[in-house]
N, C-alpha and C. Protein backbone atom coordinates (compact mmCIF):
# COMPACT_ATOMS: atom_id res chain seq x y z
N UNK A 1 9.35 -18.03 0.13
CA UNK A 1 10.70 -18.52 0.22
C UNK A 1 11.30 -18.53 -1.18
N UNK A 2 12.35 -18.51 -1.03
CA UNK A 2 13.18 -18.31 -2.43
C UNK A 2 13.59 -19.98 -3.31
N UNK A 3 13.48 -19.89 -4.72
CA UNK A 3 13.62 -20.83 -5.36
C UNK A 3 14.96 -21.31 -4.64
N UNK A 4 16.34 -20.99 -4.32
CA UNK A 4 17.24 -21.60 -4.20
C UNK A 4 16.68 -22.43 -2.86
N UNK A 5 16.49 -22.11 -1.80
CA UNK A 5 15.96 -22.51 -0.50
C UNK A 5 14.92 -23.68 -1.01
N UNK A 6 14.16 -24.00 -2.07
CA UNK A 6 13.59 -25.31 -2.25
C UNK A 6 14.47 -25.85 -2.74
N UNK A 7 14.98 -25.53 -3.81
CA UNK A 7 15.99 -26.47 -4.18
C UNK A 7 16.88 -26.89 -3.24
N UNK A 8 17.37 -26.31 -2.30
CA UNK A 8 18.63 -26.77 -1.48
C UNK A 8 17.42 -28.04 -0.54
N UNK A 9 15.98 -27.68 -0.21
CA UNK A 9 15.62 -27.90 0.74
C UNK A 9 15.70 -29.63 -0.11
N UNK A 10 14.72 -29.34 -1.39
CA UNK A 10 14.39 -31.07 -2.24
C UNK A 10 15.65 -31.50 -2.60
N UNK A 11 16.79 -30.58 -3.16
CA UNK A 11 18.23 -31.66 -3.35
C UNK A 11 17.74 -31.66 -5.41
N UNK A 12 17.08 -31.51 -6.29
CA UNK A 12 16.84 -31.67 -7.13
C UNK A 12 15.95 -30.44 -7.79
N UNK A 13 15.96 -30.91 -9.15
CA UNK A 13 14.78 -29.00 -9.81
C UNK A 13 13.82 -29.97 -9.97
N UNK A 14 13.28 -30.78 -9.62
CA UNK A 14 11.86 -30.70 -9.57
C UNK A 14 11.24 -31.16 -8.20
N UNK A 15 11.24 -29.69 -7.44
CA UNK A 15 10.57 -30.46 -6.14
C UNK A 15 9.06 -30.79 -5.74
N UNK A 16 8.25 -29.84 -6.97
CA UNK A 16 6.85 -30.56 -7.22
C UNK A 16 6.32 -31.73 -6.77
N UNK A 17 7.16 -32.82 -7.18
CA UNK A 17 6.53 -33.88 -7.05
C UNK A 17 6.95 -34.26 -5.80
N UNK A 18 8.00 -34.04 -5.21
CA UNK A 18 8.54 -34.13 -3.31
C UNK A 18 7.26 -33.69 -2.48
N UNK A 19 7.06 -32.14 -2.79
CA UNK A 19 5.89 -31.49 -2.27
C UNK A 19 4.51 -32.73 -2.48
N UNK A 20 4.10 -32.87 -3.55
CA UNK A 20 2.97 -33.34 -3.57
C UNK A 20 3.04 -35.04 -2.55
N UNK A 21 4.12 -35.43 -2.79
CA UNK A 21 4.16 -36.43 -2.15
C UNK A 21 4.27 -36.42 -0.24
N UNK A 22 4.81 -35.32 -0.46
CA UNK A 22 5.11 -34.99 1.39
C UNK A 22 3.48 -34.61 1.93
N UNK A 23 2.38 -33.96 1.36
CA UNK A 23 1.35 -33.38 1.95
C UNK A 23 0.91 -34.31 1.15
N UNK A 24 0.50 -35.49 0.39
CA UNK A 24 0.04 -36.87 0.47
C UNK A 24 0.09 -37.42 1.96
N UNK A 25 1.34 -37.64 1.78
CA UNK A 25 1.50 -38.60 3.12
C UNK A 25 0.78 -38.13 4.23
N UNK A 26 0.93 -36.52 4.61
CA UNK A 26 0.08 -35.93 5.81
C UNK A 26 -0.95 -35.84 5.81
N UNK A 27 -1.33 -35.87 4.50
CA UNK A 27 -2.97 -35.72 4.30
C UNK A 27 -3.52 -37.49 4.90
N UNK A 28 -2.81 -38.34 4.42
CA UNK A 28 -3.25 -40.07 4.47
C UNK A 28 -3.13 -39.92 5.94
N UNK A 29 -2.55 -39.75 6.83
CA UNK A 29 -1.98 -40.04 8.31
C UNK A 29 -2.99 -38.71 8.97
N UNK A 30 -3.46 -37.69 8.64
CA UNK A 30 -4.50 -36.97 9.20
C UNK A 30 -6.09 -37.77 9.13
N UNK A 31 -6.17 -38.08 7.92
CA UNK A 31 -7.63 -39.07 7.32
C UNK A 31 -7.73 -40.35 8.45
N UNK A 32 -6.19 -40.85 8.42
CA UNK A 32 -6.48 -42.37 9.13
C UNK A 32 -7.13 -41.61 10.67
N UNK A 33 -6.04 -41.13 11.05
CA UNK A 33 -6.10 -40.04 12.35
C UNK A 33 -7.48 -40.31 12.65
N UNK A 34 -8.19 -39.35 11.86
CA UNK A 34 -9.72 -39.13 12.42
C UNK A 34 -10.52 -39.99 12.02
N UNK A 35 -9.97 -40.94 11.38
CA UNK A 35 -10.75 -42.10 11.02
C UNK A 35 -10.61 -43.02 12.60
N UNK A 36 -9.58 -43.57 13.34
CA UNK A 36 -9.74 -43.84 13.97
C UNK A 36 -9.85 -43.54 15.15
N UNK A 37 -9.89 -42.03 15.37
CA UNK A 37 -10.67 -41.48 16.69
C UNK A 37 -11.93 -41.39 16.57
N UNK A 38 -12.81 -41.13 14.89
CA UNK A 38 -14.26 -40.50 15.23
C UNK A 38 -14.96 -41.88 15.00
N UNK A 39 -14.09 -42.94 14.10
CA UNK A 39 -15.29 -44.43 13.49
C UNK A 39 -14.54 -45.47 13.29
N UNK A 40 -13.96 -45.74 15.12
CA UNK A 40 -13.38 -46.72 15.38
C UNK A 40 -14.65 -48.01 14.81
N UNK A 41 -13.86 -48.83 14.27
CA UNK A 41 -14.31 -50.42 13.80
C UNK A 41 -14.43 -51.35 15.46
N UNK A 42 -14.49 -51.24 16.57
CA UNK A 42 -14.68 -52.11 17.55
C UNK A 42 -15.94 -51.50 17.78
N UNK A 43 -16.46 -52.19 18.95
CA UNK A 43 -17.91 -52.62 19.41
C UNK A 43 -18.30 -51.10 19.79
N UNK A 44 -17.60 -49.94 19.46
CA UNK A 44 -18.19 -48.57 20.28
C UNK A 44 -19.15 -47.59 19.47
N UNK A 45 -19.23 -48.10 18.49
CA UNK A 45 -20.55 -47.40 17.67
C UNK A 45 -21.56 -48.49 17.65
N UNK A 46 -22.70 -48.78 17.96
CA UNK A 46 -23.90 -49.96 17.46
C UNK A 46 -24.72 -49.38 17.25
N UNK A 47 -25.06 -47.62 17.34
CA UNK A 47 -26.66 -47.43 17.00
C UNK A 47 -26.30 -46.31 15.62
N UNK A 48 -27.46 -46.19 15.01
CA UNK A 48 -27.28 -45.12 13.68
C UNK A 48 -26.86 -43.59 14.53
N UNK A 49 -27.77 -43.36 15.75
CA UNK A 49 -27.15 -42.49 16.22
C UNK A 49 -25.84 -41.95 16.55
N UNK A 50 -25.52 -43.12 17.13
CA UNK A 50 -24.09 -42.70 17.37
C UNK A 50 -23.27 -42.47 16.28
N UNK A 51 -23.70 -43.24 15.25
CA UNK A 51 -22.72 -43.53 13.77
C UNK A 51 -22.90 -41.73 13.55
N UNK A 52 -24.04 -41.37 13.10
CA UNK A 52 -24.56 -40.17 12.18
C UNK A 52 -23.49 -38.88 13.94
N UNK A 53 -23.36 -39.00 14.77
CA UNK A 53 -22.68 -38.15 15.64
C UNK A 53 -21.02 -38.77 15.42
N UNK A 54 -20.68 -39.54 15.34
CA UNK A 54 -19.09 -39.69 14.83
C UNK A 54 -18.75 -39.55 13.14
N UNK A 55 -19.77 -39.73 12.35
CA UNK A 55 -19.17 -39.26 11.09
C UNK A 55 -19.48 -37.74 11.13
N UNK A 56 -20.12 -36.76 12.19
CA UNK A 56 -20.27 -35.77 12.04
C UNK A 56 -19.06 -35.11 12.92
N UNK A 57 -18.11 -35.57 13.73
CA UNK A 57 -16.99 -35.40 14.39
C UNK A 57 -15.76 -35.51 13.02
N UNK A 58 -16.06 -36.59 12.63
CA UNK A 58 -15.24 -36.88 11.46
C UNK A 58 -15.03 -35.61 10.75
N UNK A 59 -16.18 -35.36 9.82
CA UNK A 59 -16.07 -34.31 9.03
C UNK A 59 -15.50 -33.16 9.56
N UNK A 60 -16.45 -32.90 10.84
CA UNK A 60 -15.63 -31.49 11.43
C UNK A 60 -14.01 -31.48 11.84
N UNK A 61 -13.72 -32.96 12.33
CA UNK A 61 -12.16 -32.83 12.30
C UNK A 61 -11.23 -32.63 11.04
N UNK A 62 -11.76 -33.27 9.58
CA UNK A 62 -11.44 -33.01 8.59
C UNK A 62 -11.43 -31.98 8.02
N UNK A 63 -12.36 -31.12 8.37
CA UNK A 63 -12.72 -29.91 8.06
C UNK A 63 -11.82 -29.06 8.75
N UNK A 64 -11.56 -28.38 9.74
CA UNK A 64 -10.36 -28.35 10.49
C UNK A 64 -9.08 -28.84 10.36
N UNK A 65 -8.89 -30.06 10.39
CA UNK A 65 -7.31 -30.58 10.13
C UNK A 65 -6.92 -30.24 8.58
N UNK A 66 -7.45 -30.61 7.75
CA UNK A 66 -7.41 -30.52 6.27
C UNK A 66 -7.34 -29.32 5.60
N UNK A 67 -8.73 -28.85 5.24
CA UNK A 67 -9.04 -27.79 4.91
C UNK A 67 -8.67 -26.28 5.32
N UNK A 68 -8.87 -26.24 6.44
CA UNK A 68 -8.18 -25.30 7.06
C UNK A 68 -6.84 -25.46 7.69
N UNK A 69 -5.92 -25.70 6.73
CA UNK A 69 -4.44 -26.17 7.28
C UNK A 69 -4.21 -25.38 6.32
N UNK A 70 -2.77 -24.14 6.79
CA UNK A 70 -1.97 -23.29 5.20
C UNK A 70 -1.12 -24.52 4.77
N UNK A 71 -0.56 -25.63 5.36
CA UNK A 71 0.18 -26.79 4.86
C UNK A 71 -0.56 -27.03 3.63
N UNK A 72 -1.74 -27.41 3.82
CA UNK A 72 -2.66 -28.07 2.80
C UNK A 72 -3.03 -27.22 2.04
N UNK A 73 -3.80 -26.33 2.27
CA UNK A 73 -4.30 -24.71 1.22
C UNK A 73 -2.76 -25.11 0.25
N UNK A 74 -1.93 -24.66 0.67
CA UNK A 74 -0.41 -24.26 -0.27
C UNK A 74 -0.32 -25.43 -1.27
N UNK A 75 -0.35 -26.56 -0.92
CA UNK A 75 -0.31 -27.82 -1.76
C UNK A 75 -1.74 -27.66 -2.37
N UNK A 76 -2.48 -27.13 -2.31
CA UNK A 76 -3.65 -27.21 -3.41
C UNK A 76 -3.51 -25.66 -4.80
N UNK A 77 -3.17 -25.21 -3.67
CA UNK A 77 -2.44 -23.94 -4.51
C UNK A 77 -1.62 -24.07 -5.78
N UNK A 78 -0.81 -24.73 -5.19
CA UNK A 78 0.36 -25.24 -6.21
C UNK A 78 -0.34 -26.42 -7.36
N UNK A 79 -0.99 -27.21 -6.81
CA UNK A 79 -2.02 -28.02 -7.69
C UNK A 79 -2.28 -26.82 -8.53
N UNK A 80 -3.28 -26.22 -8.21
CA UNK A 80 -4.01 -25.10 -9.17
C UNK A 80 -3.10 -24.72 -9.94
N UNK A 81 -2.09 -23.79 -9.66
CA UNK A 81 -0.57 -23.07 -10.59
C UNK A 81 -0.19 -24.17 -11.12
N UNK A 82 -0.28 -24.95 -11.24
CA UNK A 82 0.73 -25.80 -11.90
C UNK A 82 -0.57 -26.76 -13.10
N UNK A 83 -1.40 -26.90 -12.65
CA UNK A 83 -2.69 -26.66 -13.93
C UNK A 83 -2.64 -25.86 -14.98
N UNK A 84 -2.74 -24.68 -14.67
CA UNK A 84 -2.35 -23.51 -15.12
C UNK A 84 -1.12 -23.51 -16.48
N UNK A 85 -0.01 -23.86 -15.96
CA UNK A 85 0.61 -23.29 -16.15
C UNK A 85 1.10 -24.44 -17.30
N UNK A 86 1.11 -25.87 -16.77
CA UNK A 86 1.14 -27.29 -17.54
C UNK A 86 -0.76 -27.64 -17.52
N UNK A 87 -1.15 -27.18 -18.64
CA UNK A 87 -2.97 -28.18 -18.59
C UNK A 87 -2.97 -29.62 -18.47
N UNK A 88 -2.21 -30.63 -19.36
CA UNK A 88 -2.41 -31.42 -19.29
C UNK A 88 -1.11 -32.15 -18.34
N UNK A 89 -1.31 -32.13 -17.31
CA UNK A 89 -0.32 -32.21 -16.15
C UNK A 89 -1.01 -33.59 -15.32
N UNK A 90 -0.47 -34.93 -14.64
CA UNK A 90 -1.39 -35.44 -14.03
C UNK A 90 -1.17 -35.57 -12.68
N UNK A 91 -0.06 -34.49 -11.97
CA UNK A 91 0.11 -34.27 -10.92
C UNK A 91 -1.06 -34.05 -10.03
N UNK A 92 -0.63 -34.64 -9.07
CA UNK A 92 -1.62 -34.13 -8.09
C UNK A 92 -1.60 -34.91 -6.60
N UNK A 93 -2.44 -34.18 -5.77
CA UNK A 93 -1.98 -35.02 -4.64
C UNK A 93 -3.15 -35.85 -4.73
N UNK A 94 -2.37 -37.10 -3.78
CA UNK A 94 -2.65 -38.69 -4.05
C UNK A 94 -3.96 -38.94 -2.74
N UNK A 95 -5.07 -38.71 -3.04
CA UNK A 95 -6.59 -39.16 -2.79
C UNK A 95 -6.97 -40.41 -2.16
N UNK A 96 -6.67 -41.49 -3.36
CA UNK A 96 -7.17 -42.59 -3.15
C UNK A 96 -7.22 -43.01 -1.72
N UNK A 97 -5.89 -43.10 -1.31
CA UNK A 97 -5.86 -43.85 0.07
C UNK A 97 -7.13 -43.44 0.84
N UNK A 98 -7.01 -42.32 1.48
CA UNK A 98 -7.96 -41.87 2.10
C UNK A 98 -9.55 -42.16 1.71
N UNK A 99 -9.67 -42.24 0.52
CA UNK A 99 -10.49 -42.44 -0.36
C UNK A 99 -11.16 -43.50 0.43
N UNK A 100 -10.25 -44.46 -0.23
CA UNK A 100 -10.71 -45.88 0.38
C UNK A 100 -10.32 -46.51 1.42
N UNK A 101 -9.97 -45.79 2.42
CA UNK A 101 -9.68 -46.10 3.91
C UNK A 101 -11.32 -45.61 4.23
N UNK A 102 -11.60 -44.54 3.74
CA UNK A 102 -13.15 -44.18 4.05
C UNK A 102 -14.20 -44.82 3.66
N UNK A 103 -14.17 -45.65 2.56
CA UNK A 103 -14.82 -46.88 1.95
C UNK A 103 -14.91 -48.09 2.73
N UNK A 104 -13.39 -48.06 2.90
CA UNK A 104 -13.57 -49.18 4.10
C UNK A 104 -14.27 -49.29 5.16
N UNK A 105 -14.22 -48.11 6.10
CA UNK A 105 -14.89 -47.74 7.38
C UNK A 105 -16.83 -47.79 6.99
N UNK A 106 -17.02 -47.14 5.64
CA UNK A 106 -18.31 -47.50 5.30
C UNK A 106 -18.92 -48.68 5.58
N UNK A 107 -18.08 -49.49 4.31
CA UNK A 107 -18.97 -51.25 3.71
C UNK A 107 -18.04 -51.64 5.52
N UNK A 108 -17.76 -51.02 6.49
CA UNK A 108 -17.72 -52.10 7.80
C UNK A 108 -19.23 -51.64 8.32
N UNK A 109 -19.78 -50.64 8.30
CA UNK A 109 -20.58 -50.25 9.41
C UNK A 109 -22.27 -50.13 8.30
N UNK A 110 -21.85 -50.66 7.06
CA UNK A 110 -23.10 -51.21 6.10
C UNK A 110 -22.86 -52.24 6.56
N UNK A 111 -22.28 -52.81 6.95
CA UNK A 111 -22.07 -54.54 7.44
C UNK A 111 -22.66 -54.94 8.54
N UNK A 112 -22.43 -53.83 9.39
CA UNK A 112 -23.07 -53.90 10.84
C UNK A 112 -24.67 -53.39 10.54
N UNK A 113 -25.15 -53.46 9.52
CA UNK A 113 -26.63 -53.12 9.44
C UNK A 113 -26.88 -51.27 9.81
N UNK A 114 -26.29 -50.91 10.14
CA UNK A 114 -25.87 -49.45 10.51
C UNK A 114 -26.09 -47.75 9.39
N UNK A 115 -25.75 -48.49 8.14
CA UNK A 115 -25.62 -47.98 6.69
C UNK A 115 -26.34 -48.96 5.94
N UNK A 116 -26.89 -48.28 4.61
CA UNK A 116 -27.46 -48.72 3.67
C UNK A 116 -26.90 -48.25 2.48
N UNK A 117 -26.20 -49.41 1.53
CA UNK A 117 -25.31 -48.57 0.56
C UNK A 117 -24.80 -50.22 -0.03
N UNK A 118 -24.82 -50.22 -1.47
CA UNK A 118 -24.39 -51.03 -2.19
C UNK A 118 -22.96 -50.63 -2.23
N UNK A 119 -22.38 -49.68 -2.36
CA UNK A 119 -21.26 -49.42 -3.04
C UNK A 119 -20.88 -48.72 -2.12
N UNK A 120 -19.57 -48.33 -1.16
CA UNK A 120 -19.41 -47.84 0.12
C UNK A 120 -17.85 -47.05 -1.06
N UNK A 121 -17.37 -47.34 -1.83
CA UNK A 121 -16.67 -46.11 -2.66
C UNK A 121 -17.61 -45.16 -2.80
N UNK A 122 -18.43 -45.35 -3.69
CA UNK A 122 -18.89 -43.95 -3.56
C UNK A 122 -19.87 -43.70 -2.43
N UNK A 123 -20.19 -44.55 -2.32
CA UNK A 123 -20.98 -43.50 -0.88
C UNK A 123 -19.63 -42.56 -0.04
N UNK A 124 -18.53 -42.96 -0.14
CA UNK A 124 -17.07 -42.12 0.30
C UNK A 124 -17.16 -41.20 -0.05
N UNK A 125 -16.90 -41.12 -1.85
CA UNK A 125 -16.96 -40.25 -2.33
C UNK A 125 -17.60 -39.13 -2.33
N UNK A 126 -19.34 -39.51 -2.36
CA UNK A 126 -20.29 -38.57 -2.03
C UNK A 126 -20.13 -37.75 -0.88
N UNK A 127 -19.44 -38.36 0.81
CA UNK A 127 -19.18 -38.11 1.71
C UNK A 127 -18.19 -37.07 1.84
N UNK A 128 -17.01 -37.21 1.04
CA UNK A 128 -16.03 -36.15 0.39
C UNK A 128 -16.66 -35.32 -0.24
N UNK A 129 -17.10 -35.17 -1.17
CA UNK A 129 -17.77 -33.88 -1.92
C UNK A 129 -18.48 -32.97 -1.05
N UNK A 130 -19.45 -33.76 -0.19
CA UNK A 130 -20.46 -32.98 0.77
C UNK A 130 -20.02 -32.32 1.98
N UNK A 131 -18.68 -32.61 2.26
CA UNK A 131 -17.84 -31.95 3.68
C UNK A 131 -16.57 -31.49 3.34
N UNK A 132 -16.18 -32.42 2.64
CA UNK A 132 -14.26 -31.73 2.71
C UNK A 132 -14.74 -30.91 1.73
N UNK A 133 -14.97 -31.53 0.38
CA UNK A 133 -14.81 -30.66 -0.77
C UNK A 133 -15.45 -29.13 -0.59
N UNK A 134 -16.92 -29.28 0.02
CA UNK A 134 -17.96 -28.06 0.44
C UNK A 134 -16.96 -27.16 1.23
N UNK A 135 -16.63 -27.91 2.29
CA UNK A 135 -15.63 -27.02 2.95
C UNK A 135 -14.67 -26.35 2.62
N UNK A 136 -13.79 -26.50 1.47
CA UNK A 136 -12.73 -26.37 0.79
C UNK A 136 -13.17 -24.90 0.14
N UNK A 137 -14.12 -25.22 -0.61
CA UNK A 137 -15.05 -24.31 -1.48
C UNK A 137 -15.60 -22.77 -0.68
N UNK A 138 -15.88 -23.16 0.55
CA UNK A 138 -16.32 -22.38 1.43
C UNK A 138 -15.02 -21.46 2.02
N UNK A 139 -13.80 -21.92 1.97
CA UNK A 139 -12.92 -21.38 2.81
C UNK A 139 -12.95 -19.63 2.61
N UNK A 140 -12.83 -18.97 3.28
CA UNK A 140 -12.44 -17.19 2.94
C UNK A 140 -11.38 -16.87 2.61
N UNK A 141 -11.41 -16.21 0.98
CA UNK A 141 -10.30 -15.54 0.64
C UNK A 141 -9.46 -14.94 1.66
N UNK A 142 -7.94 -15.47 1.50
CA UNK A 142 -6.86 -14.96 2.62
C UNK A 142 -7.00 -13.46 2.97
N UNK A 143 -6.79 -12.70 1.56
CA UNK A 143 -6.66 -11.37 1.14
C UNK A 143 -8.01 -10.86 1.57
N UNK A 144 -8.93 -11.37 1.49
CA UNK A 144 -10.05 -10.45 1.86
C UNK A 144 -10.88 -10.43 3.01
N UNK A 145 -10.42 -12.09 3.13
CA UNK A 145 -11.13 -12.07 4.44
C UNK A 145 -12.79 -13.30 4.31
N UNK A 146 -13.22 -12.94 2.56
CA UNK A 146 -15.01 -13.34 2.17
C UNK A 146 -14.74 -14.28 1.42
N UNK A 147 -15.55 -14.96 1.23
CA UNK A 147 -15.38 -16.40 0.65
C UNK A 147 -15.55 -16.11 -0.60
N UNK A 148 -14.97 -17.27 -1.51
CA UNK A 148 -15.00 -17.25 -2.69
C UNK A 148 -16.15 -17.40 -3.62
């Protein structure tokens, strides 16, 4: 799409930060999403089994909704170019929430004896690196088709 067509679309010359903030928000409201379809907090998970089969729904919905979204690819894209182009830039799209909406759902179900984990941030974190991020990493070049 053509520079004038963002600009008309954001109303301002810097729509960067509109963008990053608009696929924030979708990204937070996809996370909660599958947060509360795959590791609902009421009485419907009680065994490790079930837990270790809904955080594995989780991921795969994340993996899918997220990762493989061109919405999302494009906003990471633009992350990257705009690294690039500004290094010391501290744009970026906004993590945390999700972050620690996933923290949360942890230290509940370390609570329920379920998990074992002092620190349910990073056990999040770790949880992110090992699925979204892996996944991310894994995706296949558009152009070619083979992964990166």
């Amino acid at each position: 799409m053509s520079k004038r067509t963002v600009y008309d679309y954001f109303g301002d010359k810097r729509p960067f930060p509109a963008i990053l903030s608009a696929a924030s928000d979708s990204m937070l409201a996809t996370s909660r999403r599958a947060l509360d379809e795959h590791l609902p907090t009421d009485a419907q998970i009680t065994t490790v089994p079930q837990l270790e089969q809904a955080l594995t729904a989780f991921a795969i919905d994340l993996g899918t909704s997220i990762v493989g979204s061109a919405d999302f690819a494009a906003a990471f894209a633009l992350v990257a170019q705009q690294r690039l182009q500004t290094p010391t830039t501290t744009d970026d799209l906004a993590t945390d929430a999700p972050s620690q909406d996933l923290a949360d759902r942890i230290a509940h179900f370390a609570g329920a004896g379920l998990l074992d984990t002092d620190n349910p941030r990073l056990a999040a974190d770790h949880f992110s690196a090992l699925t979204v991020l892996l996944a991310h990493e894994r995706q296949p070049i558009p152009a070619t088709g083979e992964r990166a």
